[in-house]
Structures are given as structure tokens and as C-alpha cells.
N, C-alpha and C. Protein backbone atom coordinates (compact mmCIF):
# COMPACT_ATOMS: atom_id res chain seq x y z
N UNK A 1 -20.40 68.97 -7.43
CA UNK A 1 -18.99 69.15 -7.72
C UNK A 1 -18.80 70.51 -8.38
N UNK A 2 -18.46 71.42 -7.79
CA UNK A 2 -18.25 72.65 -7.88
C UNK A 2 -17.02 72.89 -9.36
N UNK A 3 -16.84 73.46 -10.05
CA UNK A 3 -15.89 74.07 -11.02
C UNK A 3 -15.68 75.38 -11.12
N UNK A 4 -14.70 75.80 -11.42
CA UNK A 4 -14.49 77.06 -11.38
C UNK A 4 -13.42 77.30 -13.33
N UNK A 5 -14.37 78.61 -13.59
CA UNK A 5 -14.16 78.62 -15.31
C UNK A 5 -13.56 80.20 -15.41
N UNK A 6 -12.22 80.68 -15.32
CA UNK A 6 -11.51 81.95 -15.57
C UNK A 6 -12.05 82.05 -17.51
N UNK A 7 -12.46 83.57 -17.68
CA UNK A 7 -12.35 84.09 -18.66
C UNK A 7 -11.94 85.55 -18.84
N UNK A 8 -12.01 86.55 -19.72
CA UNK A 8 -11.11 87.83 -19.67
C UNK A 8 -9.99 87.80 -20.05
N UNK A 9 -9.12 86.93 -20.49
CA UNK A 9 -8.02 87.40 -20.57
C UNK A 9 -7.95 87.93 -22.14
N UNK A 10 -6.58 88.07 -22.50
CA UNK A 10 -6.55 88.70 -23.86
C UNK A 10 -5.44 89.15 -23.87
N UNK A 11 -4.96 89.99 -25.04
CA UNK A 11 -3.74 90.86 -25.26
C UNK A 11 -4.10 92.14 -24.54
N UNK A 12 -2.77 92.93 -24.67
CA UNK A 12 -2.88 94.31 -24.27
C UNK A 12 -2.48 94.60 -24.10
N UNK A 13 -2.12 96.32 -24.43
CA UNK A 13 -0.78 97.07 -24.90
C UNK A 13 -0.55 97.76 -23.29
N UNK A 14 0.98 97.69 -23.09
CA UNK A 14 1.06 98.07 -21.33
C UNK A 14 0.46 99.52 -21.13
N UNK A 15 -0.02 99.50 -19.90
CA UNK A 15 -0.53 100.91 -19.79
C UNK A 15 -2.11 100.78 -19.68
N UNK A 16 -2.78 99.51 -20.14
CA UNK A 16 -3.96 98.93 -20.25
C UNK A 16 -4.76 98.22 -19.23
N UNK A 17 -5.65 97.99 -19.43
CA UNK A 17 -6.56 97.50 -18.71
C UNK A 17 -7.17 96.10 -18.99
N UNK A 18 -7.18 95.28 -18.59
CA UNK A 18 -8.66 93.46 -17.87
C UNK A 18 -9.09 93.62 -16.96
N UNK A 19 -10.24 92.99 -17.40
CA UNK A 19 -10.98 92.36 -16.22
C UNK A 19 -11.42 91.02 -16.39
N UNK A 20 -10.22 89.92 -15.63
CA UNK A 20 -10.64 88.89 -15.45
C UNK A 20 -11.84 88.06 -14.51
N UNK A 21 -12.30 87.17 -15.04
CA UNK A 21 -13.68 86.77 -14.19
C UNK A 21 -13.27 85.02 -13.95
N UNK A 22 -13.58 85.04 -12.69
CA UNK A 22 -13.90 83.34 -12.32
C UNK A 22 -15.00 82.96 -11.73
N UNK A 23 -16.07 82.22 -12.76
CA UNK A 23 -17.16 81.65 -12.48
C UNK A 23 -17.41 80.43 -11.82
N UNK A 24 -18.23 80.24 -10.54
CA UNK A 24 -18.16 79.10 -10.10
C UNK A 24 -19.28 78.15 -11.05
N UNK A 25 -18.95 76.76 -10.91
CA UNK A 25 -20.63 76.16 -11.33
C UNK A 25 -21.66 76.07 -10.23
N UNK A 26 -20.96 76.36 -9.24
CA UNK A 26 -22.32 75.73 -7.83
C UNK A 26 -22.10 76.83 -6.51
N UNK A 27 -22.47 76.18 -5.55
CA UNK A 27 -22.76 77.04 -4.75
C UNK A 27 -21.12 77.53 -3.86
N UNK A 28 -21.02 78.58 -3.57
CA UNK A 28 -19.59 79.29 -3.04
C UNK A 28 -19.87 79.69 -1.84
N UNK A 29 -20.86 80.09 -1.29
CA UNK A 29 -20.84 80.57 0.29
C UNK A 29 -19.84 79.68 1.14
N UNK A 30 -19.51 78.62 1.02
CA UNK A 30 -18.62 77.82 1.97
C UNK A 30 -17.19 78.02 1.67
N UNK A 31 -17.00 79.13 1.07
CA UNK A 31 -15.21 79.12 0.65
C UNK A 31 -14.79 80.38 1.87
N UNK A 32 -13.88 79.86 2.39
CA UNK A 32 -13.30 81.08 3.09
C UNK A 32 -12.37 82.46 2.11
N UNK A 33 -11.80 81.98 0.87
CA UNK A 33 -10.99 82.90 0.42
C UNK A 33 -11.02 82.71 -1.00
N UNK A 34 -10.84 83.60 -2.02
CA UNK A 34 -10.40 83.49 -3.02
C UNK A 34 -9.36 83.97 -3.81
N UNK A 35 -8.07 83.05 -4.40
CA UNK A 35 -7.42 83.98 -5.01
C UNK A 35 -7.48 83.77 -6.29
N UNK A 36 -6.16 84.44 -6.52
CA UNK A 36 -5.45 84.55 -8.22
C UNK A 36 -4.47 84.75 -8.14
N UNK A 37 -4.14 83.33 -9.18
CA UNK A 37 -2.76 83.19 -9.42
C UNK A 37 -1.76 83.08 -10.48
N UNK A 38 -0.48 83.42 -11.07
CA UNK A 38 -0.48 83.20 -12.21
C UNK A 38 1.25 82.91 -12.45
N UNK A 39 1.34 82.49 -13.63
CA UNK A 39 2.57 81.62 -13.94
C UNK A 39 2.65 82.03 -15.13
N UNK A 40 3.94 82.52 -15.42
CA UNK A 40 4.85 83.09 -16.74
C UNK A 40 5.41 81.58 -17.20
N UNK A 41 6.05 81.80 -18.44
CA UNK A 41 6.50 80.61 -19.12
C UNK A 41 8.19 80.17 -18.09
N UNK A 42 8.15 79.21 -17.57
CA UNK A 42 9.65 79.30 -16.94
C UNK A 42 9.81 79.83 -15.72
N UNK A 43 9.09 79.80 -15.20
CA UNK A 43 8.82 80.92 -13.50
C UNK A 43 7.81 79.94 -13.01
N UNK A 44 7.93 80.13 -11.43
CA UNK A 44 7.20 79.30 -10.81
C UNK A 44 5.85 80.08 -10.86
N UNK A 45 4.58 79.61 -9.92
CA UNK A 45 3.39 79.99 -10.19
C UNK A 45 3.04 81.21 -8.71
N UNK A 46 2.77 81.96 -9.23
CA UNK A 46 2.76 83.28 -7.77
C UNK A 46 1.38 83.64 -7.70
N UNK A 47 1.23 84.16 -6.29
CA UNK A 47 -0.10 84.55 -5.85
C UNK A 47 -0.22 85.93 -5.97
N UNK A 48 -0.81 86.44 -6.72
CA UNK A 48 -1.11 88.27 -6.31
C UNK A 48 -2.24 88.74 -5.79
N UNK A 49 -3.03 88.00 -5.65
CA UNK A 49 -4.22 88.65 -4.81
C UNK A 49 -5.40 87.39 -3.95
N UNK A 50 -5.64 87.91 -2.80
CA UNK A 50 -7.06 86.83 -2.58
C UNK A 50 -7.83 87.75 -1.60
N UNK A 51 -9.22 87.18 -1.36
CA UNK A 51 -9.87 88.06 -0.50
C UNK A 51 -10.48 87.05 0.58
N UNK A 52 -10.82 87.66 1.29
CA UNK A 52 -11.57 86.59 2.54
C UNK A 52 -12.97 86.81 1.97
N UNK A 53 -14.03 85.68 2.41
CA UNK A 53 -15.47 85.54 2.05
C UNK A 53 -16.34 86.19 2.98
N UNK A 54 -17.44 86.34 2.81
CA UNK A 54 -18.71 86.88 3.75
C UNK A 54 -17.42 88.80 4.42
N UNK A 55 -18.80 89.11 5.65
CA UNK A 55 -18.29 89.86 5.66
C UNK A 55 -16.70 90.82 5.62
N UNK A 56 -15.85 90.41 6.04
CA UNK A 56 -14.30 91.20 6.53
C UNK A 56 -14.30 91.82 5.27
N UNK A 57 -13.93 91.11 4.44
CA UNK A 57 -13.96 91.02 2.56
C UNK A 57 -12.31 91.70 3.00
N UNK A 58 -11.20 91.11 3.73
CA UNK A 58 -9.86 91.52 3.84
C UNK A 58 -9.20 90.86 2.72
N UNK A 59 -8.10 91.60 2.16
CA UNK A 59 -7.52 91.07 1.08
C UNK A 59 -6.12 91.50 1.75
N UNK A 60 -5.73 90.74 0.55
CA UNK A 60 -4.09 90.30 0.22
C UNK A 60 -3.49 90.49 -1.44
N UNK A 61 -2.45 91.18 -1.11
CA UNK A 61 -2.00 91.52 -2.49
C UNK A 61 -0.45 91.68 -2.55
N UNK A 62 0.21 90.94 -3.38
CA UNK A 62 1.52 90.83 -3.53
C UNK A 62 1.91 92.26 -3.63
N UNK A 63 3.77 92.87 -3.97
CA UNK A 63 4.10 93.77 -3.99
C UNK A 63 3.98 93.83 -5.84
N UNK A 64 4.11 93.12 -6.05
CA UNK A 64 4.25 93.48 -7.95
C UNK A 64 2.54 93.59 -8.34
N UNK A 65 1.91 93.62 -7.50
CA UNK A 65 0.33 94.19 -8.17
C UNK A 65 -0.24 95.10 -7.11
N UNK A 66 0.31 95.43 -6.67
CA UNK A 66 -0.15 96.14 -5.11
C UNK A 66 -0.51 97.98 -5.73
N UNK A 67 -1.71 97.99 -5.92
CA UNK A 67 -1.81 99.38 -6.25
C UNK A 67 -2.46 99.52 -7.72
N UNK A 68 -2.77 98.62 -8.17
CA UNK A 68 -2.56 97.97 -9.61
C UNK A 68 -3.97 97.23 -9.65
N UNK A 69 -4.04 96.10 -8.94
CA UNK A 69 -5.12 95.00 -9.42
C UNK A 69 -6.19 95.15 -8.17
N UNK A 70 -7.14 94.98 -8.23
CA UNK A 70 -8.11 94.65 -7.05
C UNK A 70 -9.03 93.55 -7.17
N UNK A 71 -8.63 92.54 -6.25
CA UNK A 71 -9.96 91.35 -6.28
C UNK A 71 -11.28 91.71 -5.46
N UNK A 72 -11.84 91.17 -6.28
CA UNK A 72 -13.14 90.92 -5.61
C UNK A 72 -14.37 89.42 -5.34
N UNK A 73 -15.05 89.97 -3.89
CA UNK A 73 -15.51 88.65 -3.58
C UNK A 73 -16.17 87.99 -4.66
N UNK A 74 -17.03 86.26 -4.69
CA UNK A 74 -18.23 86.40 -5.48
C UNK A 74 -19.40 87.22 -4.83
N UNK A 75 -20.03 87.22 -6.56
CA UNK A 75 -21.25 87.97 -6.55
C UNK A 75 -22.76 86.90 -6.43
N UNK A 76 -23.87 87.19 -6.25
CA UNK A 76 -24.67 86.87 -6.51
C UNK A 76 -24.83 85.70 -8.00
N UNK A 77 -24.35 85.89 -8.48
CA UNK A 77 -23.85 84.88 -9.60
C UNK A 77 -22.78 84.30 -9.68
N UNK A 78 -22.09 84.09 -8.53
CA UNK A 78 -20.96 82.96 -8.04
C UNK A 78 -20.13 83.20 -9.25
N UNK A 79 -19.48 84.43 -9.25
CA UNK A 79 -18.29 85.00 -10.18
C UNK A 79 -18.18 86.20 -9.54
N UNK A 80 -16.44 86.02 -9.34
CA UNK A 80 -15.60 87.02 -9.00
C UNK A 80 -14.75 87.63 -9.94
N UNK A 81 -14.02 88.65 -9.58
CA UNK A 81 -13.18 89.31 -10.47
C UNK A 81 -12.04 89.63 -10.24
N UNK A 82 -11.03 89.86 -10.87
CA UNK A 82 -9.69 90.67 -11.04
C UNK A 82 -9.55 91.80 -12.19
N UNK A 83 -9.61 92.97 -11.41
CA UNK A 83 -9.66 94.25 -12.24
C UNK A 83 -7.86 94.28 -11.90
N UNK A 84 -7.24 94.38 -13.73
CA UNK A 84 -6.22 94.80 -13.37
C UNK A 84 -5.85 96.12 -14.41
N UNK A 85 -5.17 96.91 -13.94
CA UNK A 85 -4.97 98.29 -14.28
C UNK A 85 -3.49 98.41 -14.28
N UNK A 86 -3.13 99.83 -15.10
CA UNK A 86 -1.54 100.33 -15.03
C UNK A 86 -0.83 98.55 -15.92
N UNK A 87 -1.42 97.89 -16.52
CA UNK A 87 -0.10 96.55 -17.16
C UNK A 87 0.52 96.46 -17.11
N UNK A 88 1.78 95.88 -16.87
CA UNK A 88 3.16 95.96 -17.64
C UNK A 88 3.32 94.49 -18.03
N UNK A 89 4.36 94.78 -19.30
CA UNK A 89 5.16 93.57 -19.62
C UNK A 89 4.76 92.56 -18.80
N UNK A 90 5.66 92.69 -17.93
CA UNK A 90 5.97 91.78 -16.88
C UNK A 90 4.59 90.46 -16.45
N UNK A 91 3.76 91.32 -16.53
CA UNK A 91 2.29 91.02 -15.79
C UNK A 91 1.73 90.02 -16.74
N UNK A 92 2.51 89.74 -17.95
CA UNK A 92 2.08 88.64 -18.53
C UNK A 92 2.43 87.64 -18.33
N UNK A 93 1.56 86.42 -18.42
CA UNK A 93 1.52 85.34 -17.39
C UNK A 93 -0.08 84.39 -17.97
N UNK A 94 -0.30 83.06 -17.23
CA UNK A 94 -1.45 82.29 -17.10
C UNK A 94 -1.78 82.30 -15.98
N UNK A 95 -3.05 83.22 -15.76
CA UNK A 95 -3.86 83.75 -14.52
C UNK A 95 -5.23 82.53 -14.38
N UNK A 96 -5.03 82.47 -13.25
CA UNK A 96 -5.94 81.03 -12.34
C UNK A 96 -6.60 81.52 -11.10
N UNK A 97 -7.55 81.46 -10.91
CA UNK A 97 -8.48 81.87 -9.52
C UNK A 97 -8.66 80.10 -9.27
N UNK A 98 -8.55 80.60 -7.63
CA UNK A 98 -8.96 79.32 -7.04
C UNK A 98 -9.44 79.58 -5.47
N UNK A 99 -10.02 78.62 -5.45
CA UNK A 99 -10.77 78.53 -3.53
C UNK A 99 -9.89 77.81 -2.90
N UNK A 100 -10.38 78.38 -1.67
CA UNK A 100 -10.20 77.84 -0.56
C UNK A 100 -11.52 77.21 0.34
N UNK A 101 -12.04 76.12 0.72
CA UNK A 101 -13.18 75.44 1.61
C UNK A 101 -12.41 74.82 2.44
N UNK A 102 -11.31 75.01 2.91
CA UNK A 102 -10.96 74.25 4.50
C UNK A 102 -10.45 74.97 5.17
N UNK A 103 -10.62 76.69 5.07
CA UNK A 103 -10.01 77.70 5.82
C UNK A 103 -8.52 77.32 6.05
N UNK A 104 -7.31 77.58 5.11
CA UNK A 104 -6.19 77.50 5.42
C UNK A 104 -5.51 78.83 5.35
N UNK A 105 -6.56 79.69 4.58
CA UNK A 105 -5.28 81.19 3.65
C UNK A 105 -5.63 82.41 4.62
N UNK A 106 -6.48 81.44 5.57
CA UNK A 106 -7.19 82.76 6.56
C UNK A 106 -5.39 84.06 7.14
N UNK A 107 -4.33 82.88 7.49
CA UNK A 107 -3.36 83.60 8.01
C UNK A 107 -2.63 84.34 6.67
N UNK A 108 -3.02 83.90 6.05
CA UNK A 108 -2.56 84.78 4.51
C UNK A 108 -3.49 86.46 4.85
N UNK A 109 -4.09 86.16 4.56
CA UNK A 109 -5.21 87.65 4.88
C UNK A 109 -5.06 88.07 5.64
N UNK A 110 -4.20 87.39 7.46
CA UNK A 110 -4.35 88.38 8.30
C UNK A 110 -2.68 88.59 8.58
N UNK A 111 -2.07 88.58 7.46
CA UNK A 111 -0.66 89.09 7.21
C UNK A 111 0.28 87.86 8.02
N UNK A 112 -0.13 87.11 8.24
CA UNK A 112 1.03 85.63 8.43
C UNK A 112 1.32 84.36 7.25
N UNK A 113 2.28 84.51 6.77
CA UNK A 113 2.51 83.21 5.92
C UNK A 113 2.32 84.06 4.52
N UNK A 114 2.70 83.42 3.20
CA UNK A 114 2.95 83.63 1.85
C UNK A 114 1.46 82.93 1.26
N UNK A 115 1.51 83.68 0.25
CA UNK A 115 0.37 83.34 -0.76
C UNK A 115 0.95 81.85 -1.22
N UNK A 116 0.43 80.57 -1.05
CA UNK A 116 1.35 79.60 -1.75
C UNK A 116 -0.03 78.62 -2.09
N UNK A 117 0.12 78.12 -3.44
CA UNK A 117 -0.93 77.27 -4.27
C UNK A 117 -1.36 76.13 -3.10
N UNK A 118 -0.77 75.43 -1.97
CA UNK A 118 -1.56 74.47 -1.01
C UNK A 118 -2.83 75.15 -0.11
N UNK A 119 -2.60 76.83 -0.16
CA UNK A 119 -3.69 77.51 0.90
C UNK A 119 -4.96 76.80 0.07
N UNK A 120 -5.31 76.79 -0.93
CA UNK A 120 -6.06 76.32 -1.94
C UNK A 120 -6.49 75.12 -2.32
N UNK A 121 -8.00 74.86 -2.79
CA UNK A 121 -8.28 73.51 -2.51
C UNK A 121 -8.58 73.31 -4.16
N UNK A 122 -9.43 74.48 -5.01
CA UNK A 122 -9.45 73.84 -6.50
C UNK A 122 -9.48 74.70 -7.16
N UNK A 123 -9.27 74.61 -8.30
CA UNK A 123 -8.38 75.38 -9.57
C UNK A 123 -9.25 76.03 -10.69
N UNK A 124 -8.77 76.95 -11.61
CA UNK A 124 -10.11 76.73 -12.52
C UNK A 124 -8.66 76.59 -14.03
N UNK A 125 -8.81 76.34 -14.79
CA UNK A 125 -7.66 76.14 -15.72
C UNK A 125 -6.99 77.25 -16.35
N UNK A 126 -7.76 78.34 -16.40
CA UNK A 126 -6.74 79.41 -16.45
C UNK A 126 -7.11 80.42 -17.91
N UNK A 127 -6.71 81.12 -17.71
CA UNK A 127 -6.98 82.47 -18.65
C UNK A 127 -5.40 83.04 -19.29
N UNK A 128 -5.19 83.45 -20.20
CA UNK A 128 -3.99 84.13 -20.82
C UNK A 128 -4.00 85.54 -20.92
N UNK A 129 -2.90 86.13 -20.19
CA UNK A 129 -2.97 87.82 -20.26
C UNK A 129 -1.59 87.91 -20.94
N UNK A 130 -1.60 89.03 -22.09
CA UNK A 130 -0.58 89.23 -23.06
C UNK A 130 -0.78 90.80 -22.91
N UNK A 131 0.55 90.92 -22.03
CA UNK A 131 1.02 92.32 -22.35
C UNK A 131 1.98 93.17 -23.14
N UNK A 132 1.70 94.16 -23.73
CA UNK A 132 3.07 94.47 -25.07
C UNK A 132 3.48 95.35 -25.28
């Protein structure tokens, strides 16, 4: 039974820099995609980034982080990342990485359909980014 454990987050003055991490507990080669997602207090929960697994390594990135954040696949130690750069305000939120293992977000990556929390099969509980 696989888990997935987000850490990195923190405060930080806009203009700043994280690097969030999501660790799996077990084995990940069978995920087609990974994203990150995140939810402000009062706002629904939005997708800003995911990547496809094994080779393509094609990603997807909303317009409000586009230029800004870059995901990346897992590593050899079944933890991925979200480097995010340039902050703003705004960008504060409860940030969540999650998989995909039934290939649904594949048309997400190849530019059909919206980033939406069902492409996704499990969660990790989430990290806090405070921007100021």
C-alpha cells in the first residue's frame, strides 16, 4: 500500500523560492503521471503542474505557474519535486502531489481535457506554502 508524504513547504517572502518534495513509501514505476495540487482557504482545489512517467517526461502546467514552477518525475528514491520560483501572494495555498496508476491524465499531458483531482488515484495530505 503505497503512501505518498509532501514536505517543503513553509513561509516566504514573495519574490522567493520552495522546493516542495513528495515521497512515495513503495514502489512508483507503475504511475503514469504525477501532479500537484493546491487549495487556498475558500477556493476550490486547482492543478498546476503534472508530468508523465518513464521516458516522454511531458508536462503540464497551468497559466498562473507557467514559467514559475517546474515538476519533476520520481527519482531513484521514489520522491519527486516542485521547484517553485518568482512567489506571489497569490501562490499561497495547501499544496498536494498525487498519482495517477490507471492512466487517465495521459490526455491532460497531451493538451486535451483540464487538470481535475479524478485524473488521480491517491493523495498525499499536503504541505503549507505561505507567501508575504
Amino acid at each position: 500500500h503505497v503512501q505518498l508524504v509532501e514536505s517543503g513547504g513553509g513561509s516566504v517572502q514573495a519574490g522567493g523560492s520552495l522546493r516542495l518534495s513528495c515521497a512515495a513509501s513503495g514502489y512508483t514505476g507503475s504511475t503514469y503521471c504525477l501532479g500537484w495540487f493546491r487549495q487556498a482557504p475558500g477556493k476550490e482545489r486547482e492543478g498546476v503542474a503534472a508530468i508523465a512517467s518513464g521516458g516522454s517526461r511531458s508536462t503540464y502546467y497551468s497559466d498562473s505557474v507557467k514559467g514559475r514552477f517546474t515538476v519533476s518525475q520520481w527519482n531513484a528514491n521514489h520522491t519527486a519535486h516542485l521547484e517553485m520560483n518568482s512567489l506571489e501572494t497569490e501562490d499561497t495555498a495547501m499544496y498536494y502531489c498525487a498519482a495517477d496508476w490507471s492512466n487517465r491524465c495521459m490526455s491532460l499531458i497531451q493538451g486535451r481535457g483540464s487538470m481535475t483531482a479524478s485524473l488521480f488515484d491517491l493523495w498525499g495530505q499536503g504541505t503549507q506554502v505561505t507567501v508575504s
